[in-house]
N, C-alpha and C. Protein backbone atom coordinates (compact mmCIF):
# COMPACT_ATOMS: atom_id res chain seq x y z
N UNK A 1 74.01 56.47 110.90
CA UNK A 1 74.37 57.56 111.78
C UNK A 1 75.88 57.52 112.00
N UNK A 2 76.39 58.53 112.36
CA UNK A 2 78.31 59.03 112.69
C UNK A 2 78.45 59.00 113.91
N UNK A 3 79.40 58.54 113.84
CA UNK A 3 80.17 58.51 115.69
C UNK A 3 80.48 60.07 115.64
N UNK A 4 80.96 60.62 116.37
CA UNK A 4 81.67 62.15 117.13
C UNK A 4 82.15 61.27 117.95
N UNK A 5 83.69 61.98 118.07
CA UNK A 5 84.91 61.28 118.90
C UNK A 5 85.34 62.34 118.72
N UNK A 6 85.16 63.07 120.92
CA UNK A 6 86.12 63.90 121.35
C UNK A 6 87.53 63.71 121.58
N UNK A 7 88.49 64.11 121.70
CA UNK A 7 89.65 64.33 122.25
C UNK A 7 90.34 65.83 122.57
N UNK A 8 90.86 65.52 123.43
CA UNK A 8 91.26 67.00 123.98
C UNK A 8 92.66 66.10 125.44
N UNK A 9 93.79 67.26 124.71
CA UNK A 9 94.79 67.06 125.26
C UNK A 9 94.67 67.86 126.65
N UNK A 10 94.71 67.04 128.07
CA UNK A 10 94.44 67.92 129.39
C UNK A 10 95.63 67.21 130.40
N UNK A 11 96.39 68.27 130.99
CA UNK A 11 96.82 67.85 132.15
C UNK A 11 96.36 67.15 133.32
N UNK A 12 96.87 66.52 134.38
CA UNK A 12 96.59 66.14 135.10
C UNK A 12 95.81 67.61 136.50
N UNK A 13 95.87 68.53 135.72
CA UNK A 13 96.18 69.63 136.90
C UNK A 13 94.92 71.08 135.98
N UNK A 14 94.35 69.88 134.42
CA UNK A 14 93.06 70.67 133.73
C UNK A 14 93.98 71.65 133.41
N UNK A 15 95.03 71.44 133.30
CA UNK A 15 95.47 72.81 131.46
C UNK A 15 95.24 72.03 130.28
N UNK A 16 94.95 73.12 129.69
CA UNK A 16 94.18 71.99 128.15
C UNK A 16 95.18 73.52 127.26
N UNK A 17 95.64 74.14 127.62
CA UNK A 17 96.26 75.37 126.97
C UNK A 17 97.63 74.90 126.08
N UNK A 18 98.12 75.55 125.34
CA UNK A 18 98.77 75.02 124.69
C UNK A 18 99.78 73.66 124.70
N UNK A 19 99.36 72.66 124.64
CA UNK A 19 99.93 71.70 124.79
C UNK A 19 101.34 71.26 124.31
N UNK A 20 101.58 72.15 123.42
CA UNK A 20 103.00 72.22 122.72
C UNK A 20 104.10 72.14 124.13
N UNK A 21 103.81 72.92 124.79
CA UNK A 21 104.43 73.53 126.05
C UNK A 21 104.74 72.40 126.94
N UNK A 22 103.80 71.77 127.12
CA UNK A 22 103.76 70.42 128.63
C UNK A 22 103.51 69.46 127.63
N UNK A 23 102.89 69.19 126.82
CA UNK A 23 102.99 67.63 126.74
C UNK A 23 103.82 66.57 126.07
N UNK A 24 104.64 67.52 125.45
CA UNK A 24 106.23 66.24 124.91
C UNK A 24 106.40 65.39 125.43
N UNK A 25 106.86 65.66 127.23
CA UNK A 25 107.51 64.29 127.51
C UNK A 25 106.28 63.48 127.73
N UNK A 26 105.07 63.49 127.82
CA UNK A 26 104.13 62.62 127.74
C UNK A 26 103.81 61.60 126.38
N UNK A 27 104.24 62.09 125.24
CA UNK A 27 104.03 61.86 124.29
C UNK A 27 105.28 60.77 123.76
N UNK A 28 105.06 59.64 124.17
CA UNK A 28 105.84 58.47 124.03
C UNK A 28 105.24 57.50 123.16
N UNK A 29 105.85 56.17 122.73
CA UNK A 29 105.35 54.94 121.56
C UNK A 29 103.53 54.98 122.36
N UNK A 30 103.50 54.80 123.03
CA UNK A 30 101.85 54.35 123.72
C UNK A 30 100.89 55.42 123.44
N UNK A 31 101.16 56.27 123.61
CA UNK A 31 100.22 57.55 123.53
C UNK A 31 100.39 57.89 121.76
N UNK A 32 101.54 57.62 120.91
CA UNK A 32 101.54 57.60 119.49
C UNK A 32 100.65 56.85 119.21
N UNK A 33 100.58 55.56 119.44
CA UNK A 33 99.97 54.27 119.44
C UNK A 33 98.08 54.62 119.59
N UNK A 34 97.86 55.26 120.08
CA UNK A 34 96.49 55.39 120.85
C UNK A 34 95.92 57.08 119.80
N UNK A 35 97.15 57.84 119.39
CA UNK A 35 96.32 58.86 118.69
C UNK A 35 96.46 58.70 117.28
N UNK A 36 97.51 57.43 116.68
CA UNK A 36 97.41 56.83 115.06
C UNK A 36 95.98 55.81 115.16
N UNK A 37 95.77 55.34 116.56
CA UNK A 37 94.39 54.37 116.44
C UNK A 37 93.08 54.91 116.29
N UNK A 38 93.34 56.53 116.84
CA UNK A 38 91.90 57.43 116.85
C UNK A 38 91.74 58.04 115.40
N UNK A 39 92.79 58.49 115.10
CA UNK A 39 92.77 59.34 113.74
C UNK A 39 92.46 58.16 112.20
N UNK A 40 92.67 56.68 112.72
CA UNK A 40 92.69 55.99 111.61
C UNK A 40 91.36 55.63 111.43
N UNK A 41 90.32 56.09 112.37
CA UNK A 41 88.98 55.38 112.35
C UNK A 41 88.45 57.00 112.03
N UNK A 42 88.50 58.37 112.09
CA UNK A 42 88.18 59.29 112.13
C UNK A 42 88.10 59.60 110.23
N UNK A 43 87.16 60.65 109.59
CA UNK A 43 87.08 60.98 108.32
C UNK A 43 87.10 62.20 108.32
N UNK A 44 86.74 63.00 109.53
CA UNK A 44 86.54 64.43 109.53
C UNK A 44 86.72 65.18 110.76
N UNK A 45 87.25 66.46 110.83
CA UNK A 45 87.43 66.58 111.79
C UNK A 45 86.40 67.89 112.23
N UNK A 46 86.31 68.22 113.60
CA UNK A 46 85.28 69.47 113.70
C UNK A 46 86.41 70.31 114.75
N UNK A 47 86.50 71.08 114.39
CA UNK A 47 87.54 72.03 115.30
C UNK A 47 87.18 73.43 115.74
N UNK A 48 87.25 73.45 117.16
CA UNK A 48 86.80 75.44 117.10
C UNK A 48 87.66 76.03 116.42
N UNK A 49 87.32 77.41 116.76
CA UNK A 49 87.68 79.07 115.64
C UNK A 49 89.67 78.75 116.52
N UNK A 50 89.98 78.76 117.44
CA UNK A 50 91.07 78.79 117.42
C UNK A 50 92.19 77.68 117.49
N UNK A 51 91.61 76.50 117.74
CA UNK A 51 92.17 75.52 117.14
C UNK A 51 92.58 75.45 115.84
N UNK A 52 91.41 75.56 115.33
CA UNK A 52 92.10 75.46 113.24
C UNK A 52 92.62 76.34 113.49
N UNK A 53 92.77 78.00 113.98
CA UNK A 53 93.77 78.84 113.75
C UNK A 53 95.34 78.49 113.72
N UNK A 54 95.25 77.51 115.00
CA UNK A 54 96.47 77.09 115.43
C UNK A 54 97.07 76.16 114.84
N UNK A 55 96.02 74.99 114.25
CA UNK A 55 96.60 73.57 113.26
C UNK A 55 96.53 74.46 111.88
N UNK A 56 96.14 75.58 111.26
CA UNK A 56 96.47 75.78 110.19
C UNK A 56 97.55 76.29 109.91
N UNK A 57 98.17 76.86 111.22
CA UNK A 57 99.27 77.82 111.02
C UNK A 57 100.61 76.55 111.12
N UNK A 58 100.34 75.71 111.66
CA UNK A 58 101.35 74.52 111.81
C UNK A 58 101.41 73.33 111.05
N UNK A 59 100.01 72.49 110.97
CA UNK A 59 100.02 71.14 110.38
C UNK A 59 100.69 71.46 108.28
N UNK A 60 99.83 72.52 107.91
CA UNK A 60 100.21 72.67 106.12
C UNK A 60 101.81 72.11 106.15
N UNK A 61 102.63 72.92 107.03
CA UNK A 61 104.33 72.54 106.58
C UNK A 61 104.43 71.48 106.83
N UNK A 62 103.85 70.88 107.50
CA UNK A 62 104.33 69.34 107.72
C UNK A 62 104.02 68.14 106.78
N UNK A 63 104.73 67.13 106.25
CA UNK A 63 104.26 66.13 105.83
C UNK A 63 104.93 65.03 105.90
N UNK A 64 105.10 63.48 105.35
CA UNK A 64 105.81 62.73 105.16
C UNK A 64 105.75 61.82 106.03
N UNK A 65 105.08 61.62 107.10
CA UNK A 65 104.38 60.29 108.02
C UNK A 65 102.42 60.35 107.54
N UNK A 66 102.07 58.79 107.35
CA UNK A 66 100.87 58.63 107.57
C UNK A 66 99.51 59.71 108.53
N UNK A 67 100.18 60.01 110.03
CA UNK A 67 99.21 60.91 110.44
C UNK A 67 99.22 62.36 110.20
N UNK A 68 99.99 62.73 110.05
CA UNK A 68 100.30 64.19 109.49
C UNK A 68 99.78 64.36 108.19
N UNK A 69 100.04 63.33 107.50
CA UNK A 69 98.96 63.48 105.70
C UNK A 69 97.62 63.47 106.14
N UNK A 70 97.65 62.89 107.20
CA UNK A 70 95.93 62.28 106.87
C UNK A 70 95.05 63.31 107.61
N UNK A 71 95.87 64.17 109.06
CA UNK A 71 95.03 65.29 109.14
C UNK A 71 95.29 66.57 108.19
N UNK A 72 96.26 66.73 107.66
CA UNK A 72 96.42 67.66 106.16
C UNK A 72 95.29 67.28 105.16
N UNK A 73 94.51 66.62 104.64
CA UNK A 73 94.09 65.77 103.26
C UNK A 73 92.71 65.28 104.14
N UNK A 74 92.48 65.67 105.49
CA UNK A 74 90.72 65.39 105.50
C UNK A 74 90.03 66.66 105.47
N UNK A 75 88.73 66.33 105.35
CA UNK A 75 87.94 67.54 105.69
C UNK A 75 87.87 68.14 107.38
N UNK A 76 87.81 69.64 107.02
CA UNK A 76 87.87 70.00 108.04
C UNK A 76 86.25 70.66 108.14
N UNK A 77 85.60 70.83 109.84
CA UNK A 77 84.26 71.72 110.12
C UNK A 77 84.94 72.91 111.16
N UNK A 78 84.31 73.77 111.30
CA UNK A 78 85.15 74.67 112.04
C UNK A 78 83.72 75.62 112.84
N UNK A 79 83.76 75.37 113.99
CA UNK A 79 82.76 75.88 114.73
C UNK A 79 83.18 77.68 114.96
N UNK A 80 82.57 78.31 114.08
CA UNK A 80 83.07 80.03 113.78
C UNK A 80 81.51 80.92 113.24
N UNK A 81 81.65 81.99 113.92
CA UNK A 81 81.09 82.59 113.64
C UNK A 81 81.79 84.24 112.47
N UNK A 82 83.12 84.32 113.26
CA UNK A 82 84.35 84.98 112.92
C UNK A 82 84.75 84.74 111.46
N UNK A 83 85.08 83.75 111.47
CA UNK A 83 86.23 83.64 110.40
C UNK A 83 85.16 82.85 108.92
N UNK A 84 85.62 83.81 108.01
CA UNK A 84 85.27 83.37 106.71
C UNK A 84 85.92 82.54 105.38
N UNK A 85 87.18 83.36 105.54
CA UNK A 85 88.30 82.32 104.55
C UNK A 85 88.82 81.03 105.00
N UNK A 86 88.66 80.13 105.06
CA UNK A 86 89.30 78.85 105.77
C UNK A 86 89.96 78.42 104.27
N UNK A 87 91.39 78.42 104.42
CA UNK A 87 91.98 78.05 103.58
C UNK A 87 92.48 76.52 103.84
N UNK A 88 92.58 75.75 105.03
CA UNK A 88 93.31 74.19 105.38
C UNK A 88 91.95 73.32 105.01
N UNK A 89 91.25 73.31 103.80
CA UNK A 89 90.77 72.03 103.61
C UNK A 89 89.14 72.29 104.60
N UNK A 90 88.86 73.14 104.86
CA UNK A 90 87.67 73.24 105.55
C UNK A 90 86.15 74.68 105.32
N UNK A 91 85.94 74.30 105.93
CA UNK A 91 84.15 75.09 106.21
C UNK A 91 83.57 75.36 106.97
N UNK A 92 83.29 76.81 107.53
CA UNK A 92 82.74 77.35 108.41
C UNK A 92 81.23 76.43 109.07
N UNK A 93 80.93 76.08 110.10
CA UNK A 93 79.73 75.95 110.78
C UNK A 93 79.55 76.91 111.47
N UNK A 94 78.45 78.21 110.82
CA UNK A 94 77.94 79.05 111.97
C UNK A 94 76.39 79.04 112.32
């Protein structure tokens, strides 16, 4: 049987909304430390309809550190009823 390992980036104050916005200065060696330790035990990822919208439109340009390849280059699941073309490495679950 598979583990499922949530994560979800949330304020202290429950914004979980674009995190780009608020969570930089949170994002120091410790918290690097703790999301290279989650992603290194992880094989796949399951993402809603607008999440992958959002990591597809961003993660592809990126490359050249260990975690950035490794969520580029896994499989992706994508909880959609919507969307049919998934071009980042993934497959609709409807």
């Amino acid at each position: 049987m598979r583990k499922l390992v949530e994560s979800t980036f949330m304020s202290l104050d429950g914004a979980i909304d674009n995190p780009q916005n608020w969570s930089p200065p949170y994002w120091d060696d410790e918290h690097a430390a703790y999301a290279q330790k989650l992603m290194s035990t992880a094989d796949e990822l399951l993402l809603g309809r607008k999440t992958y919208e959002g990591f597809a439109e961003a993660w592809p340009q990126r490359s050249g550190d260990p975690f950035t390849d490794k969520i580029n280059s896994m499989p992706k699941h994508v909880a959609t009823r919507t969307l049919t073309n998934l071009t980042w490495n993934a497959e609709p679950l409807q």
